[in-house]
N, C-alpha and C. Protein backbone atom coordinates (compact mmCIF):
# COMPACT_ATOMS: atom_id res chain seq x y z
N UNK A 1 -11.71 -6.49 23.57
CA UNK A 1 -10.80 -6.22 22.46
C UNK A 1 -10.74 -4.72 22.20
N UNK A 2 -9.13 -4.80 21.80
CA UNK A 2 -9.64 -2.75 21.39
C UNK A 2 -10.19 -2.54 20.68
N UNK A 3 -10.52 -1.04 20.58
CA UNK A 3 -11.18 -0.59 19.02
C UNK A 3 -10.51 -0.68 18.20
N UNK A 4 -10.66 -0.66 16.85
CA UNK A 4 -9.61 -0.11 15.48
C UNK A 4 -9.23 1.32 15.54
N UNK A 5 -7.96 1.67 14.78
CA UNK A 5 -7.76 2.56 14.35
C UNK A 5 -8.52 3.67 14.13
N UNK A 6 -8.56 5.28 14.29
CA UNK A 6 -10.19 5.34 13.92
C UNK A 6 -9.72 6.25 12.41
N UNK A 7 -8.07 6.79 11.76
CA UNK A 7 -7.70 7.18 10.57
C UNK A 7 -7.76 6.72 10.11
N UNK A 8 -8.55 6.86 8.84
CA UNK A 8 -8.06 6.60 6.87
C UNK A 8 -7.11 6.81 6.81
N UNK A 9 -6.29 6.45 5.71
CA UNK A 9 -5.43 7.15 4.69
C UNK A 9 -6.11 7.81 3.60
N UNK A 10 -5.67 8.58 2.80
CA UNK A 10 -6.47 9.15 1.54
C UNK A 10 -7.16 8.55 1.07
N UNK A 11 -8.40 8.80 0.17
CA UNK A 11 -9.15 8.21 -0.40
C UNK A 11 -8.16 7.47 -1.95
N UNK A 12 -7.36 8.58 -2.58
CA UNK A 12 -6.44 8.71 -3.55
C UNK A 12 -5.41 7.90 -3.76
N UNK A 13 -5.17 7.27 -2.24
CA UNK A 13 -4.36 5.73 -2.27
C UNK A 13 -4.97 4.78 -3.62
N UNK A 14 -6.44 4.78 -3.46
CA UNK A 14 -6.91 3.68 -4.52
C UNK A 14 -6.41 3.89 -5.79
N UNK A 15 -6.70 5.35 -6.01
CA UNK A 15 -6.26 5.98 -7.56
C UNK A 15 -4.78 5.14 -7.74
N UNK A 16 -3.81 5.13 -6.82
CA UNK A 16 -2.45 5.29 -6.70
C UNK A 16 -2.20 3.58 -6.81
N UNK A 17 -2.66 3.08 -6.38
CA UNK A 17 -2.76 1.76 -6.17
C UNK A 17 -3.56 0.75 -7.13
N UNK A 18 -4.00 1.71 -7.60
CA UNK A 18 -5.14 0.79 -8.78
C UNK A 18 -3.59 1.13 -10.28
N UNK A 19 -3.14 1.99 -10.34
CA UNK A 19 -2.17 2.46 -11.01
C UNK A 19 -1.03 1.86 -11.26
N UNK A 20 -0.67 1.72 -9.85
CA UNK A 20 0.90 0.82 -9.49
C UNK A 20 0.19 -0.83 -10.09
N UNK A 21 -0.65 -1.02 -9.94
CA UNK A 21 -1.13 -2.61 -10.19
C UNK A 21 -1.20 -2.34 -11.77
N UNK A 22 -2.08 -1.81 -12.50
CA UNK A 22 -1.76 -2.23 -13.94
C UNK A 22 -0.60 -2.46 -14.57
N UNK A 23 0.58 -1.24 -13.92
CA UNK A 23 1.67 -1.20 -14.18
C UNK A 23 2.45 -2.29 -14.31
N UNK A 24 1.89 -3.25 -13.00
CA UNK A 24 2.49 -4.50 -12.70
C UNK A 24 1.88 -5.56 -13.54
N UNK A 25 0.67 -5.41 -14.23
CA UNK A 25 0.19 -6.68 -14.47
C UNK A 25 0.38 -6.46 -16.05
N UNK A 26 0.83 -4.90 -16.58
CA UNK A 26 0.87 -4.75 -18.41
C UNK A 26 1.66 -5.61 -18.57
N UNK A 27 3.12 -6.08 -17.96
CA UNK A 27 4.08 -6.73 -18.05
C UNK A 27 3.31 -8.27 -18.47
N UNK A 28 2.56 -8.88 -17.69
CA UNK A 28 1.90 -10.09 -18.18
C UNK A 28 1.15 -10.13 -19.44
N UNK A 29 0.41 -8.81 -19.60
CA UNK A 29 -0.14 -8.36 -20.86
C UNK A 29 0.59 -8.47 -22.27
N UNK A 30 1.93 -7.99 -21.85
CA UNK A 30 3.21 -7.86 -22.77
C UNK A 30 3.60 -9.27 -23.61
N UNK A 31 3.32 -10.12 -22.38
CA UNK A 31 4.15 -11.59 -22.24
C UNK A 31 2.98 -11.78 -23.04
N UNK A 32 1.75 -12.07 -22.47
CA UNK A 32 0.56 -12.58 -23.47
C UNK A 32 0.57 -12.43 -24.87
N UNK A 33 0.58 -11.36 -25.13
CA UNK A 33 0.40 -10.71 -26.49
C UNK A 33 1.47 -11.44 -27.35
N UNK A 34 2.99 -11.56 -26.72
CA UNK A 34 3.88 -12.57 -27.57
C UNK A 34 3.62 -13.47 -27.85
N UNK A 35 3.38 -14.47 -26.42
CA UNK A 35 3.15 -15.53 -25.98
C UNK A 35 1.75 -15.99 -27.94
N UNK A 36 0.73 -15.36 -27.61
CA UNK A 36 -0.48 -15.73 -28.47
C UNK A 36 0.07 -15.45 -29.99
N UNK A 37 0.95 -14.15 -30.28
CA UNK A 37 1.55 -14.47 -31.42
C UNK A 37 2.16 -15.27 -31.73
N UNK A 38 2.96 -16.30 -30.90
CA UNK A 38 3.88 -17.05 -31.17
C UNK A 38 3.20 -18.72 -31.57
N UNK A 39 2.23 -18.15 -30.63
CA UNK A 39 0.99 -19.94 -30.62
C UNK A 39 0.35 -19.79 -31.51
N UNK A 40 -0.37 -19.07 -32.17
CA UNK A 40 -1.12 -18.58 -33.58
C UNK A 40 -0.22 -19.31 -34.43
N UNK A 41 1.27 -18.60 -34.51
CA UNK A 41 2.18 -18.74 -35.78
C UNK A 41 2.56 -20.26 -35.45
N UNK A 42 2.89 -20.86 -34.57
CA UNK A 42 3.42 -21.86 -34.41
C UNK A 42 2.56 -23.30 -34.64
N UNK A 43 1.20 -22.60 -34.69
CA UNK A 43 0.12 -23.41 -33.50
C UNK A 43 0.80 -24.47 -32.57
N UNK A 44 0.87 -23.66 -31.48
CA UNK A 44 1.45 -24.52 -30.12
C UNK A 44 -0.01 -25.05 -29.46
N UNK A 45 -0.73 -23.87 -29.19
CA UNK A 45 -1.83 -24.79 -28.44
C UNK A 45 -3.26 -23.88 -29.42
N UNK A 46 -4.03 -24.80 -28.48
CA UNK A 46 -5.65 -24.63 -29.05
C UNK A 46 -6.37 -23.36 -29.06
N UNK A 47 -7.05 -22.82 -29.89
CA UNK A 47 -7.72 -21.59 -29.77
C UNK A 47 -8.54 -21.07 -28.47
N UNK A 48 -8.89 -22.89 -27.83
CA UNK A 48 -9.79 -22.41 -26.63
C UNK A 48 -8.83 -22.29 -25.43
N UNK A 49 -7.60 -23.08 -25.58
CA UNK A 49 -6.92 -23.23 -24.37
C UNK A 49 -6.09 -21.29 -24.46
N UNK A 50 -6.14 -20.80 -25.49
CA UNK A 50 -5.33 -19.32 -25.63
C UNK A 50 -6.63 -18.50 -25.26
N UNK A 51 -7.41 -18.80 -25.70
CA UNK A 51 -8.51 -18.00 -24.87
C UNK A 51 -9.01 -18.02 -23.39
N UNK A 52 -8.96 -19.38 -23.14
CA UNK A 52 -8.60 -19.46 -21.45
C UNK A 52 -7.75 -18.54 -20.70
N UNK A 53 -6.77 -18.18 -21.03
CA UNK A 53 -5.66 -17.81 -20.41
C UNK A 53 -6.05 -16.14 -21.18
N UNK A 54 -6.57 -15.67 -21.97
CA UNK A 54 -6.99 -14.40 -21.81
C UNK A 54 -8.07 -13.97 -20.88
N UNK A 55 -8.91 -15.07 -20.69
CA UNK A 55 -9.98 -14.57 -19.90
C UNK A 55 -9.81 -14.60 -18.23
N UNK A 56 -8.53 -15.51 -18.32
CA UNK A 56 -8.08 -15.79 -16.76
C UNK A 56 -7.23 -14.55 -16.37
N UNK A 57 -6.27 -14.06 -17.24
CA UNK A 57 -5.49 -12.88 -17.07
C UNK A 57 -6.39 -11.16 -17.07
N UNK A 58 -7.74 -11.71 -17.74
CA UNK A 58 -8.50 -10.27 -17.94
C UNK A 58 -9.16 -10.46 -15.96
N UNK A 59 -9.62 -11.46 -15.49
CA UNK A 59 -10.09 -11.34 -14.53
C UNK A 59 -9.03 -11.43 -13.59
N UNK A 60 -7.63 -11.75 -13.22
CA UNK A 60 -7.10 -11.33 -12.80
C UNK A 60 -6.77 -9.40 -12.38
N UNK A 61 -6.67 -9.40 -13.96
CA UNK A 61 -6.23 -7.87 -13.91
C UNK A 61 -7.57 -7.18 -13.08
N UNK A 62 -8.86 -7.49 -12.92
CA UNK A 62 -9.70 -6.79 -12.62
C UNK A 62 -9.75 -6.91 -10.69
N UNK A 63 -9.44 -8.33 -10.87
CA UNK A 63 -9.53 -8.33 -9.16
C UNK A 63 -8.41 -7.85 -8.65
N UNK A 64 -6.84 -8.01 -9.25
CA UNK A 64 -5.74 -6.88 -8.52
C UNK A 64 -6.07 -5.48 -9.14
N UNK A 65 -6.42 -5.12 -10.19
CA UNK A 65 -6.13 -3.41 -9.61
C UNK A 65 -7.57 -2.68 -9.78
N UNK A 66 -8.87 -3.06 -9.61
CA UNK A 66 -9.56 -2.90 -9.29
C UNK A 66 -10.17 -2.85 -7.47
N UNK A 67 -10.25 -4.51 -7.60
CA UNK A 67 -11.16 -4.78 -6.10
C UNK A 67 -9.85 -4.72 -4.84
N UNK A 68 -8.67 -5.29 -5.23
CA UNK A 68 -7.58 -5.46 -4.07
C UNK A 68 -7.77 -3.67 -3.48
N UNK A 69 -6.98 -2.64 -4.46
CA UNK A 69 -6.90 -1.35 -3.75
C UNK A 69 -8.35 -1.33 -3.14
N UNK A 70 -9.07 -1.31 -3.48
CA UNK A 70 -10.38 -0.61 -2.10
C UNK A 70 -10.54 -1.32 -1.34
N UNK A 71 -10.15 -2.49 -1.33
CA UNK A 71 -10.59 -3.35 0.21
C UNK A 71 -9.42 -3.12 1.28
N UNK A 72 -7.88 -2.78 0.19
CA UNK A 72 -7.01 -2.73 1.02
C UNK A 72 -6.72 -0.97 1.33
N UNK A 73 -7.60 -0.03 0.66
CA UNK A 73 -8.03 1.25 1.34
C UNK A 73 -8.79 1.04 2.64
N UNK A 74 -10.07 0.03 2.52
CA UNK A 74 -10.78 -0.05 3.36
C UNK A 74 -10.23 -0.16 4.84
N UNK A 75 -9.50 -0.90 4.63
CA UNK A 75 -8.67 -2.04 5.78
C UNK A 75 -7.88 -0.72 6.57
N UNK A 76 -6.62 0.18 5.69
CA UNK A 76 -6.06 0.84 6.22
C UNK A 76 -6.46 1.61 7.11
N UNK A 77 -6.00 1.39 8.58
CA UNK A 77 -6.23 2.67 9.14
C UNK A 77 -4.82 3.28 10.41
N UNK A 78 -5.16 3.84 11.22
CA UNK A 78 -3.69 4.47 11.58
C UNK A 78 -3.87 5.43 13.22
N UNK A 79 -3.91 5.37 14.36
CA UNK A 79 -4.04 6.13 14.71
C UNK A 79 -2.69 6.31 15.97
N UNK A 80 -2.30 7.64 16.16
CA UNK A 80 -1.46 8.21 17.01
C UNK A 80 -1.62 8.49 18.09
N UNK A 81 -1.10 7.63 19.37
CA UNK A 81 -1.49 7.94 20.44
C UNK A 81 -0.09 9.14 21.06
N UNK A 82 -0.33 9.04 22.65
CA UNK A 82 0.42 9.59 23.45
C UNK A 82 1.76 8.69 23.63
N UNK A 83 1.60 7.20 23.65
CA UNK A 83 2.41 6.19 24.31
C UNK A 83 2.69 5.58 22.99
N UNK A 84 2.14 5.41 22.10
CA UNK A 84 2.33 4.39 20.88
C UNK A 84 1.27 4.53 19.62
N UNK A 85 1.77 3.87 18.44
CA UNK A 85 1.00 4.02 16.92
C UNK A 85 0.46 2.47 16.62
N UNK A 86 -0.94 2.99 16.68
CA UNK A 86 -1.59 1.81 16.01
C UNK A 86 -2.01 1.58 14.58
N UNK A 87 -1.28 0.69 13.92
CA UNK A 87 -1.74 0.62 12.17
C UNK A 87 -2.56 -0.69 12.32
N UNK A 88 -3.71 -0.34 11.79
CA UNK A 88 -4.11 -1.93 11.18
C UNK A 88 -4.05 -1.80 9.28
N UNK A 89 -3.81 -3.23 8.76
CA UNK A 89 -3.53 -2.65 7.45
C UNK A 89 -4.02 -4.60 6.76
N UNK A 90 -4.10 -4.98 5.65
CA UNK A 90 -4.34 -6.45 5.58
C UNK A 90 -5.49 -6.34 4.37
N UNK A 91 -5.40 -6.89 2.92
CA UNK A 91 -6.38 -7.76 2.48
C UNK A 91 -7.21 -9.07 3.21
N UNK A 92 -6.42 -9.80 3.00
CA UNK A 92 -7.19 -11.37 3.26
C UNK A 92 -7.12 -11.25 5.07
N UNK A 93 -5.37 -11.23 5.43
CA UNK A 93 -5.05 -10.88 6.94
C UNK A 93 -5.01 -9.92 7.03
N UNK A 94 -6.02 -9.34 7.98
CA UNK A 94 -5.71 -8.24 9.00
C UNK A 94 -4.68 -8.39 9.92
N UNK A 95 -3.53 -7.61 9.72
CA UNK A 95 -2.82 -7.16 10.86
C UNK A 95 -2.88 -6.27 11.71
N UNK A 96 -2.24 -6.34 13.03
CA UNK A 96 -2.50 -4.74 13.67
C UNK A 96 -1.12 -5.02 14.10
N UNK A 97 -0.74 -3.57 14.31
CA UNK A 97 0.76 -3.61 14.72
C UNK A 97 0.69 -2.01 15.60
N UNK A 98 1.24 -2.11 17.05
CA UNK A 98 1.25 -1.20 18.37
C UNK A 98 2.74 -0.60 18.09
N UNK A 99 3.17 0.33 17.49
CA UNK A 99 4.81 0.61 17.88
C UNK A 99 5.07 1.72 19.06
N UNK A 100 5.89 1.16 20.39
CA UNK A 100 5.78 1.76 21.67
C UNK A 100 6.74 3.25 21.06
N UNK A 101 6.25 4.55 21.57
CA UNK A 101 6.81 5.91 21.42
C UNK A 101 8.54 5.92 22.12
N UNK A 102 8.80 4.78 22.50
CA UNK A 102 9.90 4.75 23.47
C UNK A 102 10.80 3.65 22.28
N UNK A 103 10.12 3.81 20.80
CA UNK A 103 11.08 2.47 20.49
C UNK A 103 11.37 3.21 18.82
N UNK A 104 10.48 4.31 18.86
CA UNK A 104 10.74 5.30 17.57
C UNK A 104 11.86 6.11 17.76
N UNK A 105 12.90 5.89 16.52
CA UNK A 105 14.22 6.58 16.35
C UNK A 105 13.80 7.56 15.63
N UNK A 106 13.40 7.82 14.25
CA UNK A 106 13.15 8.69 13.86
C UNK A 106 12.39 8.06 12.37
N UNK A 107 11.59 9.78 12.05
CA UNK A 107 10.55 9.39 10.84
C UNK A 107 10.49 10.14 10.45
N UNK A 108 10.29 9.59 8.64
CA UNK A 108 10.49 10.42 7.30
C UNK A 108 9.21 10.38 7.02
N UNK A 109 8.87 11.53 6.02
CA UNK A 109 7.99 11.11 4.60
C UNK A 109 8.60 11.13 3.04
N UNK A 110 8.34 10.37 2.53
CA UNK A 110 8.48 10.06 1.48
C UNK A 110 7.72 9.73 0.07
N UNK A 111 7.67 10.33 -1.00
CA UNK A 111 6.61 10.50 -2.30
C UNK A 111 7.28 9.72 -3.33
N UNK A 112 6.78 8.78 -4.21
CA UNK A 112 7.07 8.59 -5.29
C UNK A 112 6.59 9.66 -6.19
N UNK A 113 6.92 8.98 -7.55
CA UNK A 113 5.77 10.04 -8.66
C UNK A 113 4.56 9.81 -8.64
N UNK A 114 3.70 8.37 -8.70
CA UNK A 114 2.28 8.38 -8.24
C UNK A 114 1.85 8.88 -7.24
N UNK A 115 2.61 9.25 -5.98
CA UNK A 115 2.34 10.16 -4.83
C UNK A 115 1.97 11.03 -4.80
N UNK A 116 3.34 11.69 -5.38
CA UNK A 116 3.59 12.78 -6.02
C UNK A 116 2.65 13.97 -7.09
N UNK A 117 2.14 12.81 -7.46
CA UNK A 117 1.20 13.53 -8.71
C UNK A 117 -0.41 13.74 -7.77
N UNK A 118 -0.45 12.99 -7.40
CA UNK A 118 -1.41 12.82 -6.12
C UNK A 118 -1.38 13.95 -4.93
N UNK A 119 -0.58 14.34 -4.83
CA UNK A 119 -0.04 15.64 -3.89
C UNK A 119 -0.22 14.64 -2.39
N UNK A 120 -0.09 13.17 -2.57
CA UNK A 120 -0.05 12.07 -1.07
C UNK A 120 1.75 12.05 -0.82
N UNK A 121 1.86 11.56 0.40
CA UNK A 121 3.07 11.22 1.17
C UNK A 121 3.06 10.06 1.98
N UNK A 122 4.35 9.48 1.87
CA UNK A 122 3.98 7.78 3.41
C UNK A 122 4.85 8.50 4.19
N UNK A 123 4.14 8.26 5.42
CA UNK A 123 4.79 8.66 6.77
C UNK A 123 5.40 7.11 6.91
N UNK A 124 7.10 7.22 7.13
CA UNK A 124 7.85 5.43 7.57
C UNK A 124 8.77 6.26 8.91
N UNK A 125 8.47 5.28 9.90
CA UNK A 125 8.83 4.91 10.90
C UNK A 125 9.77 4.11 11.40
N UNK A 126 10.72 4.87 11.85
CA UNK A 126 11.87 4.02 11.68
C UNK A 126 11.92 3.52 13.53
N UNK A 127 12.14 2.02 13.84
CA UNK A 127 12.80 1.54 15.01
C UNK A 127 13.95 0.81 14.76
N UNK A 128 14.43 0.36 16.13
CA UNK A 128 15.83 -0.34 16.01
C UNK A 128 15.46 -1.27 14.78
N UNK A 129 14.53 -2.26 14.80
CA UNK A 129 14.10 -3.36 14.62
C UNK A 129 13.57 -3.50 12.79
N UNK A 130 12.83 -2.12 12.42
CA UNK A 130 12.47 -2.52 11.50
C UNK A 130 12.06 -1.03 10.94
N UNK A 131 11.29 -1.07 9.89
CA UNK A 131 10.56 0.16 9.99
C UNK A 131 8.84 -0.23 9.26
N UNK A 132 8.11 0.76 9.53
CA UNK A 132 6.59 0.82 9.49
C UNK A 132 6.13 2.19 8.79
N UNK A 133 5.54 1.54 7.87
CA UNK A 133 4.94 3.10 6.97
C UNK A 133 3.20 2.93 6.86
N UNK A 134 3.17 4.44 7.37
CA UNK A 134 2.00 4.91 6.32
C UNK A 134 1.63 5.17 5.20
N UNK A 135 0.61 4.86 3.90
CA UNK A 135 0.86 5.19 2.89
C UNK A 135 0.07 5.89 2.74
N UNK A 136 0.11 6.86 1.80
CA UNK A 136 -0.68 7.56 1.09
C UNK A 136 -1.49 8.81 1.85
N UNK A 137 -1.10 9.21 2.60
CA UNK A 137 -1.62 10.38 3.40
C UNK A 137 -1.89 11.54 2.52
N UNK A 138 -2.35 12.88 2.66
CA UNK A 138 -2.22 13.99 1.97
C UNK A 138 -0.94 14.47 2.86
N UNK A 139 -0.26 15.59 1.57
CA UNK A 139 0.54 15.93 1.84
C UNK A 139 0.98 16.80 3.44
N UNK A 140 0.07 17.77 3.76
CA UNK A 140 0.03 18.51 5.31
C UNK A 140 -0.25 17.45 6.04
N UNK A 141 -1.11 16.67 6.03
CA UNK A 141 -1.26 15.68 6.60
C UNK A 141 -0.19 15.28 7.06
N UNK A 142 1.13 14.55 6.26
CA UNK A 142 1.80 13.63 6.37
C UNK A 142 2.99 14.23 7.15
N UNK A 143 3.10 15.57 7.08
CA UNK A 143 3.94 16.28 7.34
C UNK A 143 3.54 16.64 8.90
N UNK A 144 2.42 17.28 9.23
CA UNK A 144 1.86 17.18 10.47
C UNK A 144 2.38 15.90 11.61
N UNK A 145 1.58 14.99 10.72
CA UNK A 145 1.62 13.46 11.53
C UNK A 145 3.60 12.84 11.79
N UNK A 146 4.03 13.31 10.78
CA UNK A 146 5.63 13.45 10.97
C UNK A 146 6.33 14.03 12.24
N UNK A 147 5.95 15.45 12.30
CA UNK A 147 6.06 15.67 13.50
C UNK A 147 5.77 16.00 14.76
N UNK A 148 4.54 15.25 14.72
CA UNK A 148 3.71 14.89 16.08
C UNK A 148 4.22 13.58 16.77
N UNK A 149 4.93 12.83 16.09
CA UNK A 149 5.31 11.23 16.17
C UNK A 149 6.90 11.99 16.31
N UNK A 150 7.45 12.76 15.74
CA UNK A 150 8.93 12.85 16.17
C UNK A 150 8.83 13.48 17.50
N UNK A 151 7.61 14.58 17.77
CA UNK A 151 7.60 15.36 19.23
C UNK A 151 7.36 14.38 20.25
N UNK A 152 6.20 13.23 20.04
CA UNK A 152 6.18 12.41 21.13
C UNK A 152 7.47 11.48 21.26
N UNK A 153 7.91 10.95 20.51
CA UNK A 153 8.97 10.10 20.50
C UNK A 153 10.41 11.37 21.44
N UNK A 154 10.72 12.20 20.84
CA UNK A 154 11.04 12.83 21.47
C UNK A 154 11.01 12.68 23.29
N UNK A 155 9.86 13.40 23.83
CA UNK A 155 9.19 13.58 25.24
C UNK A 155 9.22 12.32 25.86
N UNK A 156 9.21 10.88 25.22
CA UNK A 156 9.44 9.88 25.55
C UNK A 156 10.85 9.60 25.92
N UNK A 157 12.09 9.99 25.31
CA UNK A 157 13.31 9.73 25.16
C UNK A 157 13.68 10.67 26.39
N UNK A 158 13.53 11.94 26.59
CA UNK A 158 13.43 12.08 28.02
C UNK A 158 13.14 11.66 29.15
N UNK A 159 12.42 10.93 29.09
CA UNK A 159 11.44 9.90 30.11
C UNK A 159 11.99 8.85 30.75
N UNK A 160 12.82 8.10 29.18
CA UNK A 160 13.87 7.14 29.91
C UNK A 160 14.88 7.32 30.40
């Protein structure tokens, strides 16, 4: 079997990712908070069954934007060959995905504002077929790895 990948992505992905997840889960927070005013005032349901569902949503929130980003930091990795890019990337599934240098059209980086504020970049990869990103790189980094992957892709396109 091959080896893995042997790149990280930033450590700062987690920061970025632990971030984007609260973001996502205040919204349930939002809903709750109605939701329990409305069952209080109404009494719709039981004090224990509304407390259930706080303690289920508090441990939720802890296992997505806590434990998910570092395992799925862990997981990320990335490396650039001569012939092709190997990502492995996966919580629960590990994937690995080979994209041949002969099948890359061209590649961006791109920052949100959590990126952004982060001074990180995703290197995305564009083929006929689909496209494939890196996330969270540092910025020289991303920019580097941009066009080392456009020069080989390049030298390849001569080839054929």
């Amino acid at each position: 079997m091959r080896k893995p990948p042997q790149h990280y992505i930033s450590k700062d992905a987690v920061f970025v990712w632990r971030v984007s997840s609260l973001l996502s889960v205040s919204f349930l927070w939002v809903g709750l908070i109605i939701f329990t005013y409305f069952s209080r005032r109404f009494d719709l349901i039981s004090f224990r069954y509304l407390l259930l569902i706080w303690i289920s949503l508090l441990l939720l929130t802890v296992v997505v934007s806590m434990l998910i980003p570092y395992i799925r930091w862990k997981r990320w990795r990335y490396e650039v060959l001569d012939q092709e890019i190997d990502l492995q990337r996966g919580v629960w599934v590990v994937s690995r995905t080979l994209i041949p240098m002969v099948r890359v059209q061209h590649v961006d980086t791109i920052q949100g504002p959590l990126l952004r504020m982060k001074k990180l970049a995703t290197v995305v990869i564009s083929t006929a077929a689909t496209k494939h990103s890196i996330p969270a790189l540092d910025e020289k980094e991303a920019d580097q790895l941009r066009d080392q992957i456009s020069r080989l892709a390049r030298v390849d396109d001569d080839d054929v």
